[in-house]
PDB file of N, CA and C in Angstrom:
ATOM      1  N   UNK A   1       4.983  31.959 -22.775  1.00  0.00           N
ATOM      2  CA  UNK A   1       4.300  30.717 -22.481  1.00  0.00           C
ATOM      3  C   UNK A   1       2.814  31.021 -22.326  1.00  0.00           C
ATOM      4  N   UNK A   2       2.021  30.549 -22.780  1.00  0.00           N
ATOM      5  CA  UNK A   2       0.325  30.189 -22.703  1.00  0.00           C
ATOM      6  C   UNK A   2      -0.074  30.179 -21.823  1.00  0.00           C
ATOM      7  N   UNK A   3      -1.459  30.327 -21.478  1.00  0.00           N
ATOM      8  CA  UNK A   3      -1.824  29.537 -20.137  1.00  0.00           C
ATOM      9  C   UNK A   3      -2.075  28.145 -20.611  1.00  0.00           C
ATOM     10  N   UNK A   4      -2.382  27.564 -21.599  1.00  0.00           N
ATOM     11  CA  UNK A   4      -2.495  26.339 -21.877  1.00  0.00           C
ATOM     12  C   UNK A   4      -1.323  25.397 -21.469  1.00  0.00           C
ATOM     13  N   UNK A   5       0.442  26.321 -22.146  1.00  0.00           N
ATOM     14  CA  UNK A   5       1.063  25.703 -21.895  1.00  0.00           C
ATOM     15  C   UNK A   5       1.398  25.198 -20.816  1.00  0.00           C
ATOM     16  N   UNK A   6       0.832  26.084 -19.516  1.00  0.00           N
ATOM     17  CA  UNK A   6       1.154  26.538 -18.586  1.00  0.00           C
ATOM     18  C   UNK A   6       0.075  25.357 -17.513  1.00  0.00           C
ATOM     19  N   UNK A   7      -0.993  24.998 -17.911  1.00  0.00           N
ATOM     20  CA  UNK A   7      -1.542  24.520 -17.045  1.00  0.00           C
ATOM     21  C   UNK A   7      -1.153  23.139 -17.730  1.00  0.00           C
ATOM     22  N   UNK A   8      -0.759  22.725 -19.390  1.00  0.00           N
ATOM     23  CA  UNK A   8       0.338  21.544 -18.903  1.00  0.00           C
ATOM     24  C   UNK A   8       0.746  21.216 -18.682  1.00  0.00           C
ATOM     25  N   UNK A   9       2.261  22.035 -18.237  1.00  0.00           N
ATOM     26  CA  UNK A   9       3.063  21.772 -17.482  1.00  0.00           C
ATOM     27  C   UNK A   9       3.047  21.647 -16.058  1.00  0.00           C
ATOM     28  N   UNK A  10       2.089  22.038 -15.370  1.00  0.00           N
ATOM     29  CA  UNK A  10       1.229  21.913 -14.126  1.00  0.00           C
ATOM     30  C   UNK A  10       0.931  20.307 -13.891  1.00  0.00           C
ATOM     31  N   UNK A  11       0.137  20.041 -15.168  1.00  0.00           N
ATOM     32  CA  UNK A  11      -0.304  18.821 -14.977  1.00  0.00           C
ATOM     33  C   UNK A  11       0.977  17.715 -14.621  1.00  0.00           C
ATOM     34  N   UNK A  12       1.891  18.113 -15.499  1.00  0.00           N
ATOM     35  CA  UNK A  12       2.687  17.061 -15.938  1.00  0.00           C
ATOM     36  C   UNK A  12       3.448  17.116 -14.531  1.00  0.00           C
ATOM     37  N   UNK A  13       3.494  18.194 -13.532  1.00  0.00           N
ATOM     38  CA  UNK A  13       4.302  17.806 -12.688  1.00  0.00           C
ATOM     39  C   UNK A  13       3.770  17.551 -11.700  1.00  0.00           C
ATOM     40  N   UNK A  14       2.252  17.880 -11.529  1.00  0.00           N
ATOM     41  CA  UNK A  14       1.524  16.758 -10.803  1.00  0.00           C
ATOM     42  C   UNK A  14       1.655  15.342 -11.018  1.00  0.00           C
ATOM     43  N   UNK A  15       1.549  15.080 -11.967  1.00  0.00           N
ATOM     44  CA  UNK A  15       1.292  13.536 -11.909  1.00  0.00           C
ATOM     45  C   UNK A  15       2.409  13.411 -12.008  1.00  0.00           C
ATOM     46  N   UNK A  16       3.906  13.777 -12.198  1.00  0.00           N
ATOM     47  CA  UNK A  16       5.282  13.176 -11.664  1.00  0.00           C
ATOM     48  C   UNK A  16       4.910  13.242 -10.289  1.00  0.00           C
ATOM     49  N   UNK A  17       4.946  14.138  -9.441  1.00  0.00           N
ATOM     50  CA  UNK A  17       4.679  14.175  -8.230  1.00  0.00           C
ATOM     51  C   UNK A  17       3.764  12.999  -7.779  1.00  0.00           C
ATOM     52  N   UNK A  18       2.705  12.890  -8.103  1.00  0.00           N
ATOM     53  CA  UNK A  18       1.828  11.607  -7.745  1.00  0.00           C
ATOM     54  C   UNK A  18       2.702  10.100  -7.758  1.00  0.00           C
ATOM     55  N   UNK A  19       3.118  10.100  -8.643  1.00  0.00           N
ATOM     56  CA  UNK A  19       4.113   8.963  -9.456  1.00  0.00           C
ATOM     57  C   UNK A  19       4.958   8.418  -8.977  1.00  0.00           C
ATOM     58  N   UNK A  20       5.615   9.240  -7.953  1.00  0.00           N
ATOM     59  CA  UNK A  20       6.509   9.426  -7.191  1.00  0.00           C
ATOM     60  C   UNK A  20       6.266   9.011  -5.295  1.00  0.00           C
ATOM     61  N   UNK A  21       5.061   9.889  -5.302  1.00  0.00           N
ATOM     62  CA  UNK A  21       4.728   9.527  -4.048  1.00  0.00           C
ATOM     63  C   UNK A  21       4.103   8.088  -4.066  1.00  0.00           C
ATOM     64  N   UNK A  22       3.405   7.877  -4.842  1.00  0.00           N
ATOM     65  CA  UNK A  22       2.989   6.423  -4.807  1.00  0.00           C
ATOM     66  C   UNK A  22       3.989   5.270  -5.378  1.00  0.00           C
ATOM     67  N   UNK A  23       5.218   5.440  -5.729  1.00  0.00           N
ATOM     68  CA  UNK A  23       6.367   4.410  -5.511  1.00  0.00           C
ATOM     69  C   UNK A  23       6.809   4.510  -3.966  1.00  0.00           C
ATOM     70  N   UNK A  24       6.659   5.501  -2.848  1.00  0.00           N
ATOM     71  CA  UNK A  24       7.334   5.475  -1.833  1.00  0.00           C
ATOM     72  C   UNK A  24       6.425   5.148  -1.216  1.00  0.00           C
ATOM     73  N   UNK A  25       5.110   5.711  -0.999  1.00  0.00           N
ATOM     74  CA  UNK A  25       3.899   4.864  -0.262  1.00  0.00           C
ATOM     75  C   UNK A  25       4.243   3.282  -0.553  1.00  0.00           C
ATOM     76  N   UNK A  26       4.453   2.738  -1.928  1.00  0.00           N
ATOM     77  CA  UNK A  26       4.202   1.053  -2.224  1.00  0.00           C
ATOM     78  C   UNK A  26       5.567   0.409  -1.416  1.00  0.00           C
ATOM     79  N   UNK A  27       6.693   1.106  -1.363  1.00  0.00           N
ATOM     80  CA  UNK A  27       8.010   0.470  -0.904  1.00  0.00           C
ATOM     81  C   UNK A  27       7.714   0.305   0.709  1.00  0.00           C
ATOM     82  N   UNK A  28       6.487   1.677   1.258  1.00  0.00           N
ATOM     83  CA  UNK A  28       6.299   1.294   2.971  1.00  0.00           C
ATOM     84  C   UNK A  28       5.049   0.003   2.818  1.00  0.00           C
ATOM     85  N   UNK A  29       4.884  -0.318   1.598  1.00  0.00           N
ATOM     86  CA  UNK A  29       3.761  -1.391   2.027  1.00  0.00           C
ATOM     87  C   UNK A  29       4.344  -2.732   2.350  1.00  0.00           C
ATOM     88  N   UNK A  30       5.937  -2.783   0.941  1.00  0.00           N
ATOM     89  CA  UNK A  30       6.249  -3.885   0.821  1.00  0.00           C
ATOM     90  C   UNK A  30       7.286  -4.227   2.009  1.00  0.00           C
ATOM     91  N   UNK A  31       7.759  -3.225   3.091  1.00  0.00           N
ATOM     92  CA  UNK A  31       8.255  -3.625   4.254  1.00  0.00           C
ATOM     93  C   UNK A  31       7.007  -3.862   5.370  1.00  0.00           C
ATOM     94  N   UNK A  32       6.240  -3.153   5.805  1.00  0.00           N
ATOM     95  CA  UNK A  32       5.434  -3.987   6.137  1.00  0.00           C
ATOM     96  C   UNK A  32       4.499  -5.039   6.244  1.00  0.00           C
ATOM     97  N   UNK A  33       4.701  -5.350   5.110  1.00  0.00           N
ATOM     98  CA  UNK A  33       4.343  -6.765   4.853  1.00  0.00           C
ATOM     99  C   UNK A  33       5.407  -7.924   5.035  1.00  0.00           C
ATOM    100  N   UNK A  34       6.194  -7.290   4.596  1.00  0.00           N
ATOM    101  CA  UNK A  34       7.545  -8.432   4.829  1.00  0.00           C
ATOM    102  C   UNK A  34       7.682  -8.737   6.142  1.00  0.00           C
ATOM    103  N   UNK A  35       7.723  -7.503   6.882  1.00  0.00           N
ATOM    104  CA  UNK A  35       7.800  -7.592   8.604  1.00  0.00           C
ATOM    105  C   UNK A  35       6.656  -8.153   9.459  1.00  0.00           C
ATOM    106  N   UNK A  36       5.821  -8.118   8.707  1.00  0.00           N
ATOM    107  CA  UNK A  36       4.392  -8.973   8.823  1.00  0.00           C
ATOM    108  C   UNK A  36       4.249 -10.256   8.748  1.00  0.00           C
ATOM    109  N   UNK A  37       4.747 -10.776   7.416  1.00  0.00           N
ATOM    110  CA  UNK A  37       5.298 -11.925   7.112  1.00  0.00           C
ATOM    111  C   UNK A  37       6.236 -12.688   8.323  1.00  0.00           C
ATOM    112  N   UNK A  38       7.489 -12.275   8.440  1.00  0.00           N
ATOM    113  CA  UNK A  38       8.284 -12.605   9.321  1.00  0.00           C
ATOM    114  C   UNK A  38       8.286 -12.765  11.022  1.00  0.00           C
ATOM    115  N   UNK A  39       6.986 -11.937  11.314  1.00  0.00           N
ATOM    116  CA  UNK A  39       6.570 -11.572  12.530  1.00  0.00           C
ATOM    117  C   UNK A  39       5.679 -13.450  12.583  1.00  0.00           C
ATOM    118  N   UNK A  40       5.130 -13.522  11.768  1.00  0.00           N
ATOM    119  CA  UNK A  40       3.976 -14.566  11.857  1.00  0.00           C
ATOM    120  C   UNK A  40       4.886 -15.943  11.498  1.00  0.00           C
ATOM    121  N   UNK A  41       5.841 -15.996  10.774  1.00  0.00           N
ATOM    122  CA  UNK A  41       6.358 -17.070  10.365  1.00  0.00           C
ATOM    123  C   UNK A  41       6.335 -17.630   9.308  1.00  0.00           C
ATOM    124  N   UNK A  42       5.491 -16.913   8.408  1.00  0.00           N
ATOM    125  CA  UNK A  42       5.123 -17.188   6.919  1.00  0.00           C
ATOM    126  C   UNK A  42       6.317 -16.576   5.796  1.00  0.00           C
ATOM    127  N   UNK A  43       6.331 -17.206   4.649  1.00  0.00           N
ATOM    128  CA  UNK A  43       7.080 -16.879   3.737  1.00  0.00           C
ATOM    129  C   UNK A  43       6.331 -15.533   2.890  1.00  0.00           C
ATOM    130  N   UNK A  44       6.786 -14.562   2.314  1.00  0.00           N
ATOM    131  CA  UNK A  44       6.245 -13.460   1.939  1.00  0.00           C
ATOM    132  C   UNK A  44       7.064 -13.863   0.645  1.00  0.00           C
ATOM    133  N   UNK A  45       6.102 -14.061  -0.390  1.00  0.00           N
ATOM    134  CA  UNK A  45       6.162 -14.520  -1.201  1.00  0.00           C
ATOM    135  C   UNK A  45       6.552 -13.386  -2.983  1.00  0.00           C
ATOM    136  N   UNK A  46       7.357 -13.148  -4.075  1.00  0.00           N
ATOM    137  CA  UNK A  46       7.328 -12.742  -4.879  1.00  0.00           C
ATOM    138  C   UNK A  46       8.451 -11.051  -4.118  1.00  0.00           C
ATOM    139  N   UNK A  47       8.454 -11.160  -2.996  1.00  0.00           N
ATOM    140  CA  UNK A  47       8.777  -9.594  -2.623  1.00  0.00           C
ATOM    141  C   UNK A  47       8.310  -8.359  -3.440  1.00  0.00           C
ATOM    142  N   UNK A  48       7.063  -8.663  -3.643  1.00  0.00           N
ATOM    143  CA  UNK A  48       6.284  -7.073  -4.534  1.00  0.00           C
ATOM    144  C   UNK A  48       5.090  -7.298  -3.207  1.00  0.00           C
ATOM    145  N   UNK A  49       3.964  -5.694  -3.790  1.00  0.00           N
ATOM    146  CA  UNK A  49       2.939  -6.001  -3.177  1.00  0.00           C
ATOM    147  C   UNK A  49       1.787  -4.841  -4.450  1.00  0.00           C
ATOM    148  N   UNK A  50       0.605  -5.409  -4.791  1.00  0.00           N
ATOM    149  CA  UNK A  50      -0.046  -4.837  -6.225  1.00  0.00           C
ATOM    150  C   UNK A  50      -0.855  -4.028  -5.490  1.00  0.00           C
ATOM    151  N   UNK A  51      -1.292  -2.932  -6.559  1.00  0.00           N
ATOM    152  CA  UNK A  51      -2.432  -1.620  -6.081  1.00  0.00           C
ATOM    153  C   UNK A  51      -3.838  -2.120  -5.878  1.00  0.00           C
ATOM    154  N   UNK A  52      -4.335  -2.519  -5.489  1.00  0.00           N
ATOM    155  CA  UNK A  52      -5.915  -2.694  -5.067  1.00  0.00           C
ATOM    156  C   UNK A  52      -6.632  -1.633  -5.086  1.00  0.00           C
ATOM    157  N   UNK A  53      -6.814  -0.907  -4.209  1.00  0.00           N
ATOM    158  CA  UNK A  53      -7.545   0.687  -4.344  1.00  0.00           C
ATOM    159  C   UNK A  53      -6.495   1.641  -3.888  1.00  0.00           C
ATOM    160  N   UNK A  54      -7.142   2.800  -4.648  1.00  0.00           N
ATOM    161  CA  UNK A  54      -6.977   4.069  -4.065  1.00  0.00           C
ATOM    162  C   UNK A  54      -8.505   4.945  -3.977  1.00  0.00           C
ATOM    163  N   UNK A  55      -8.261   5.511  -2.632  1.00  0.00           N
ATOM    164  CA  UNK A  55      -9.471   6.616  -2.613  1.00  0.00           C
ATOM    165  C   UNK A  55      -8.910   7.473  -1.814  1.00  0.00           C
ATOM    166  N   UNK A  56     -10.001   8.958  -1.541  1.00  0.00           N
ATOM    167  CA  UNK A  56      -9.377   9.772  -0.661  1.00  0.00           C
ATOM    168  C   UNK A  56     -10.440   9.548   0.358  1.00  0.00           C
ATOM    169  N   UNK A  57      -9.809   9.608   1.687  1.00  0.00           N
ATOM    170  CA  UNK A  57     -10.380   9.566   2.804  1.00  0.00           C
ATOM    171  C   UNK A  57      -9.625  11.232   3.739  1.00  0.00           C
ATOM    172  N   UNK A  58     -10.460  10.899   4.997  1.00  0.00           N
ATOM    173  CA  UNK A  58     -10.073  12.128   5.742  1.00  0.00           C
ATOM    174  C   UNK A  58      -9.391  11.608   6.700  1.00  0.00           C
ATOM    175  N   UNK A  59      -8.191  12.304   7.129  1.00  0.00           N
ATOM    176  CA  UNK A  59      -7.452  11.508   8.602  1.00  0.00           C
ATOM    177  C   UNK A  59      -7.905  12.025   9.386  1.00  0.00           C
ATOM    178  N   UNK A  60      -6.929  12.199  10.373  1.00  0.00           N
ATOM    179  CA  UNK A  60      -7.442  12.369  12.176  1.00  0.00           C
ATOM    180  C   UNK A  60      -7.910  14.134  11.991  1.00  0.00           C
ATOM    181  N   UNK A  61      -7.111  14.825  11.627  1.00  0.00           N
ATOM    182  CA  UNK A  61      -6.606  15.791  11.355  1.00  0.00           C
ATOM    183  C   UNK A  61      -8.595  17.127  10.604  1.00  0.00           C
ATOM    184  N   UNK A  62      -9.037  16.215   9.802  1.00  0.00           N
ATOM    185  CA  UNK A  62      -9.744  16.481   8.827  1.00  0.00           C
ATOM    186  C   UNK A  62      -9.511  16.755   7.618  1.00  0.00           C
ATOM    187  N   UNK A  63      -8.187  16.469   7.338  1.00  0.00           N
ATOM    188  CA  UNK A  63      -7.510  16.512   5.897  1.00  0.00           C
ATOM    189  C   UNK A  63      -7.790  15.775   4.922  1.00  0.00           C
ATOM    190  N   UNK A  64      -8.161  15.861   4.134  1.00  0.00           N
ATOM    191  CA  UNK A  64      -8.425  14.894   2.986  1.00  0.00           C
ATOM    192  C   UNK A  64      -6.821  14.150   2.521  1.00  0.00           C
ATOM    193  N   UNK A  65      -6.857  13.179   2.181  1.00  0.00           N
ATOM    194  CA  UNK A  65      -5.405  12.477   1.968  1.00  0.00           C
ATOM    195  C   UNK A  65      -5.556  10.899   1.355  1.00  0.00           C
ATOM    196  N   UNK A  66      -4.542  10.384   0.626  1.00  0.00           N
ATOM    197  CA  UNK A  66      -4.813   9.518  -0.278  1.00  0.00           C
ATOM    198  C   UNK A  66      -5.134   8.076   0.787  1.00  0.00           C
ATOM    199  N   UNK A  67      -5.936   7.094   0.600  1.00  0.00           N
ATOM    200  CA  UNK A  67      -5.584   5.949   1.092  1.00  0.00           C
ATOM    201  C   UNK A  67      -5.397   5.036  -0.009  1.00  0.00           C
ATOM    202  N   UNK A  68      -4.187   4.083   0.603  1.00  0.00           N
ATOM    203  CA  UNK A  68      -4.093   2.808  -0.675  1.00  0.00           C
ATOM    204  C   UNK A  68      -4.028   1.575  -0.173  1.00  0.00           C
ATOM    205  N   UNK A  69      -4.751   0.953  -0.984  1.00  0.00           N
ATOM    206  CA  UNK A  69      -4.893  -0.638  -0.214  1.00  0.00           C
ATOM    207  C   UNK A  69      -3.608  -1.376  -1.373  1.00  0.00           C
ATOM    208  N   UNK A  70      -3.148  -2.267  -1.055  1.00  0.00           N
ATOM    209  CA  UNK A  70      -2.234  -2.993  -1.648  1.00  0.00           C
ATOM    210  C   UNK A  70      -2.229  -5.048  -1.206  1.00  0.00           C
ATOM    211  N   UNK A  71      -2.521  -5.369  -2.109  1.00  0.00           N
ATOM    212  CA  UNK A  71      -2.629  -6.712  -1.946  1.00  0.00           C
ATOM    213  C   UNK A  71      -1.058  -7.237  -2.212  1.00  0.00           C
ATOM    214  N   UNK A  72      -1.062  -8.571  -1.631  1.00  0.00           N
ATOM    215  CA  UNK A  72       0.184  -9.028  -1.603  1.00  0.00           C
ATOM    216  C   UNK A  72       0.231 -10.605  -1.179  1.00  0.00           C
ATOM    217  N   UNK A  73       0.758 -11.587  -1.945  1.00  0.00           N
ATOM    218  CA  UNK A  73       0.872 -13.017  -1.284  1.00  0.00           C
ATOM    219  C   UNK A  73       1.794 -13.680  -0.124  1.00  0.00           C
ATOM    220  N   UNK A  74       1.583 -14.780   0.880  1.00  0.00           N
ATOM    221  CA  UNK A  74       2.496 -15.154   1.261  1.00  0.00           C
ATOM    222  C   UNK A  74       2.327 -16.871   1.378  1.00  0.00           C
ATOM    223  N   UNK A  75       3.088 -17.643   1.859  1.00  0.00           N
ATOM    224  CA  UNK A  75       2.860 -19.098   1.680  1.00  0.00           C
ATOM    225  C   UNK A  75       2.788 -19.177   3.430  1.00  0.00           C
ATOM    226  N   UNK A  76       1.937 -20.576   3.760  1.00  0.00           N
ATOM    227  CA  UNK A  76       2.003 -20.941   5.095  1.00  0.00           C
ATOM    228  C   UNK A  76       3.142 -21.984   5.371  1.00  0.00           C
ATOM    229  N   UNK A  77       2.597 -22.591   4.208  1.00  0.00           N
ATOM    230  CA  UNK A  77       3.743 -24.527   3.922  1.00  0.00           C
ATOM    231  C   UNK A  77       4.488 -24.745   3.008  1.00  0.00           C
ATOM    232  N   UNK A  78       4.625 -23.805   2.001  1.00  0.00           N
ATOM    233  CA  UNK A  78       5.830 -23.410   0.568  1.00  0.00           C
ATOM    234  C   UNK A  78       5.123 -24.177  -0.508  1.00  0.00           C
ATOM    235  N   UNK A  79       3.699 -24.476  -0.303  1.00  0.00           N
ATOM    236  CA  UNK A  79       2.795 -25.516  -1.310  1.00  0.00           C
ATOM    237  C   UNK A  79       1.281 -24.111  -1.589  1.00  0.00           C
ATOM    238  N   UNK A  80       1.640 -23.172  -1.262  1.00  0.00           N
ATOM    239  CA  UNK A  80       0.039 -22.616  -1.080  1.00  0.00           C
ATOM    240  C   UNK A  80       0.334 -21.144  -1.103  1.00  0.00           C
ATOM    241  N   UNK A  81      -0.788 -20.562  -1.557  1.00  0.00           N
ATOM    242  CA  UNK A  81      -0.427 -18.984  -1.818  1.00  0.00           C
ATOM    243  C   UNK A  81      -1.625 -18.381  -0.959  1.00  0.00           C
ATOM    244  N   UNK A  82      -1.650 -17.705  -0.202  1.00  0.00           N
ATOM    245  CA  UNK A  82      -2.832 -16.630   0.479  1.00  0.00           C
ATOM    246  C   UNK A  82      -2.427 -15.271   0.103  1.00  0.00           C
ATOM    247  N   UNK A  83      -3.500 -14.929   0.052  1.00  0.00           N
ATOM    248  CA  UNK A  83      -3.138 -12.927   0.471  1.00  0.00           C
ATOM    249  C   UNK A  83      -3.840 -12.476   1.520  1.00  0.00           C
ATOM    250  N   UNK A  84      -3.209 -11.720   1.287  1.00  0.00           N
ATOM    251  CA  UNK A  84      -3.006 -10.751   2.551  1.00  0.00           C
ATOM    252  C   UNK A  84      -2.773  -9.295   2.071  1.00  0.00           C
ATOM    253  N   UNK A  85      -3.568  -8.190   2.892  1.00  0.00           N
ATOM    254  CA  UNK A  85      -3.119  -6.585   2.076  1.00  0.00           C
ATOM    255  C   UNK A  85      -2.661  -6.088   3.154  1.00  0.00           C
ATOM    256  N   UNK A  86      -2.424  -5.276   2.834  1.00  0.00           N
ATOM    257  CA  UNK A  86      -1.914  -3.879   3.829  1.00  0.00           C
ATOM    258  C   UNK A  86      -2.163  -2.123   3.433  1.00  0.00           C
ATOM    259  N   UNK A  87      -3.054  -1.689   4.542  1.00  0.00           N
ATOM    260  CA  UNK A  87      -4.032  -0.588   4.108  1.00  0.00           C
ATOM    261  C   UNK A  87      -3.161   0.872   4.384  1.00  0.00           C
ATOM    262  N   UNK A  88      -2.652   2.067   3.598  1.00  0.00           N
ATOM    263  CA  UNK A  88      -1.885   2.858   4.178  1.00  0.00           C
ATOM    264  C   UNK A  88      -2.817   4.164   3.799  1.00  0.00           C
ATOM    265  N   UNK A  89      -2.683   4.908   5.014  1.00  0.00           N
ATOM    266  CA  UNK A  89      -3.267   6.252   4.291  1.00  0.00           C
ATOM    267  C   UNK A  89      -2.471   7.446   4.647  1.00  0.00           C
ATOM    268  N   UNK A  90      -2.149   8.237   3.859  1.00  0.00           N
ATOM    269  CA  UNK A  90      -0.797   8.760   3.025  1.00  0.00           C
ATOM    270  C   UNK A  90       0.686   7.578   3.457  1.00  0.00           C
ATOM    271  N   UNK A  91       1.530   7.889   4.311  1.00  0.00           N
ATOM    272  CA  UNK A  91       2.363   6.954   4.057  1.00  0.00           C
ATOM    273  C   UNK A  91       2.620   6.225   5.804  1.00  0.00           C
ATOM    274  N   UNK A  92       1.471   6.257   6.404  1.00  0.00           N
ATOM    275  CA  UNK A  92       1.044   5.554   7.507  1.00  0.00           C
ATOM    276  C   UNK A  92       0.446   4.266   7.253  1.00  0.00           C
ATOM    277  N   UNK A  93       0.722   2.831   7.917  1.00  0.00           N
ATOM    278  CA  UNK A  93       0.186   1.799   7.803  1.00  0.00           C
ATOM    279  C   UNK A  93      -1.011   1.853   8.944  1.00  0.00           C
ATOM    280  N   UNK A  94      -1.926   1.658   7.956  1.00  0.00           N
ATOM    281  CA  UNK A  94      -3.403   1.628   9.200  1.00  0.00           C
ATOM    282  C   UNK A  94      -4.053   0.131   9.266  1.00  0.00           C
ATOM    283  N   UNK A  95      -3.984  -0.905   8.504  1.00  0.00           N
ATOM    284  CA  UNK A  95      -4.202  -1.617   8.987  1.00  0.00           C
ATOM    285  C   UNK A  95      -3.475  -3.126   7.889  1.00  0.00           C
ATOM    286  N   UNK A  96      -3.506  -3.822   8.520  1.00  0.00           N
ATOM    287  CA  UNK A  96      -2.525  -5.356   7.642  1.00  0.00           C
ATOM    288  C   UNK A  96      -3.459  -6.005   8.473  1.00  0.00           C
ATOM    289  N   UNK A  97      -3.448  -6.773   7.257  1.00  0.00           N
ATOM    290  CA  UNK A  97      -4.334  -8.306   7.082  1.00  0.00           C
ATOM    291  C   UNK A  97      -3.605  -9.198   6.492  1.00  0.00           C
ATOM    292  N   UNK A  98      -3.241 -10.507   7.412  1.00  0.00           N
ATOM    293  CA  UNK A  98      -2.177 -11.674   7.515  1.00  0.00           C
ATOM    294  C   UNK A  98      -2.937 -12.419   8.684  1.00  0.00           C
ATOM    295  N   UNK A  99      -3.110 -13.966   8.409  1.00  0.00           N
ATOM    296  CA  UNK A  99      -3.844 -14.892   9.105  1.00  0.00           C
ATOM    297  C   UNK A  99      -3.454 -15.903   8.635  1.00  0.00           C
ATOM    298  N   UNK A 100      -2.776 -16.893   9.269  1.00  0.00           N
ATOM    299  CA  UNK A 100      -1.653 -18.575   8.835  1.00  0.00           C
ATOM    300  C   UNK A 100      -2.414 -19.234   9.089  1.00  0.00           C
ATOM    301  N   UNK A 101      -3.488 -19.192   9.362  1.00  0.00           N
ATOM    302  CA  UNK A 101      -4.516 -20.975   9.550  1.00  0.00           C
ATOM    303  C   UNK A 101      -6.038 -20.251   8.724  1.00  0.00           C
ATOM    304  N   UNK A 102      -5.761 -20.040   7.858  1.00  0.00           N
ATOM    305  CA  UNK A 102      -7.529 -19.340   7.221  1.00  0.00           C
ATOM    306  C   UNK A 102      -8.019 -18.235   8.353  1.00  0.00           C
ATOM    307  N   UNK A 103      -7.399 -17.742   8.964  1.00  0.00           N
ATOM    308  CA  UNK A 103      -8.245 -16.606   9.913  1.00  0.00           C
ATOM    309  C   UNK A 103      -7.927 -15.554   9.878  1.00  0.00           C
ATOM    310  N   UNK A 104      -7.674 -14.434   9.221  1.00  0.00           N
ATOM    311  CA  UNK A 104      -7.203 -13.120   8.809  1.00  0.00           C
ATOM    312  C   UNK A 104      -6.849 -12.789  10.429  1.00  0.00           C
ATOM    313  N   UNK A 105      -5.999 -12.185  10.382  1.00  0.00           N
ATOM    314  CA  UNK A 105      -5.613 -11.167  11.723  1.00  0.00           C
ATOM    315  C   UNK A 105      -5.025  -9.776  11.396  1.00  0.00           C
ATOM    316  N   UNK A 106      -5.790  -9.235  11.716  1.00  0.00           N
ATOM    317  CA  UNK A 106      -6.042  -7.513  11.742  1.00  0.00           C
ATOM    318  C   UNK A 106      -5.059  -7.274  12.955  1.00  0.00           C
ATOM    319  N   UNK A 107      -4.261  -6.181  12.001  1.00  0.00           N
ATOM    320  CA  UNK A 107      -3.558  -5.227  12.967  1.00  0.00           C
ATOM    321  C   UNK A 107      -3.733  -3.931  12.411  1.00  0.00           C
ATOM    322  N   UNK A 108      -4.125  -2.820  13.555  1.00  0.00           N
ATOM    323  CA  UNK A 108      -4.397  -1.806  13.577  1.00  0.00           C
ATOM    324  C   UNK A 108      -3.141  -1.127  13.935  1.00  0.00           C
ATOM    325  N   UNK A 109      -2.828  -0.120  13.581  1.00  0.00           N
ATOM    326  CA  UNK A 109      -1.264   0.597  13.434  1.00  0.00           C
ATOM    327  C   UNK A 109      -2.124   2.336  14.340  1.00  0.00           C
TER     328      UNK A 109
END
């Protein structure tokens, strides 16, 4: 085997690896949102939630580590769509944004 071949196959199982972790990061977004949803009284709408950003930030720690924002809809009156995201960095929820009368309400995790 090459090193060429060798640092393809590297690649390729990085980005499975990536691929992977960011389906399980998105599945902790779409329960906390749901539980978000349900907490407030609103309908959580479509049961998905879409990628908005990714960047790397540093945690508590000084580690560099992925953060992902994820947008997501819910209804107040079953006539109306808002969003609302939910911010995770690696697979910690750090902050959700959900507000039923036009007023976002921040929760810090």
């Amino acid at each position: 085997m090459t090193f060429s071949e060798l640092l393809a196959l590297m690649l390729l199982c990085l980005c499975g690896w990536f691929w992977l972790d960011s389906a399980r990061t998105r599945e902790i977004g779409v329960q906390a949102a749901r539980a978000a949803c349900r907490r407030e009284g609103v309908q959580f709408l479509d049961e998905t939630v879409s990628s908005r950003s990714l960047r790397f930030v540093r945690d508590e720690d000084g580690r560099l580590c992925p953060q992902r924002v994820y947008e997501f809809e819910y209804s107040v009156s079953g006539n109306d769509r808002v969003r609302g995201s939910v911010t995770l960095r690696s697979k910690e929820v750090v902050m959700l944004e959900i507000g039923t009368q036009g007023v976002p309400t921040f929760t810090l995790h």
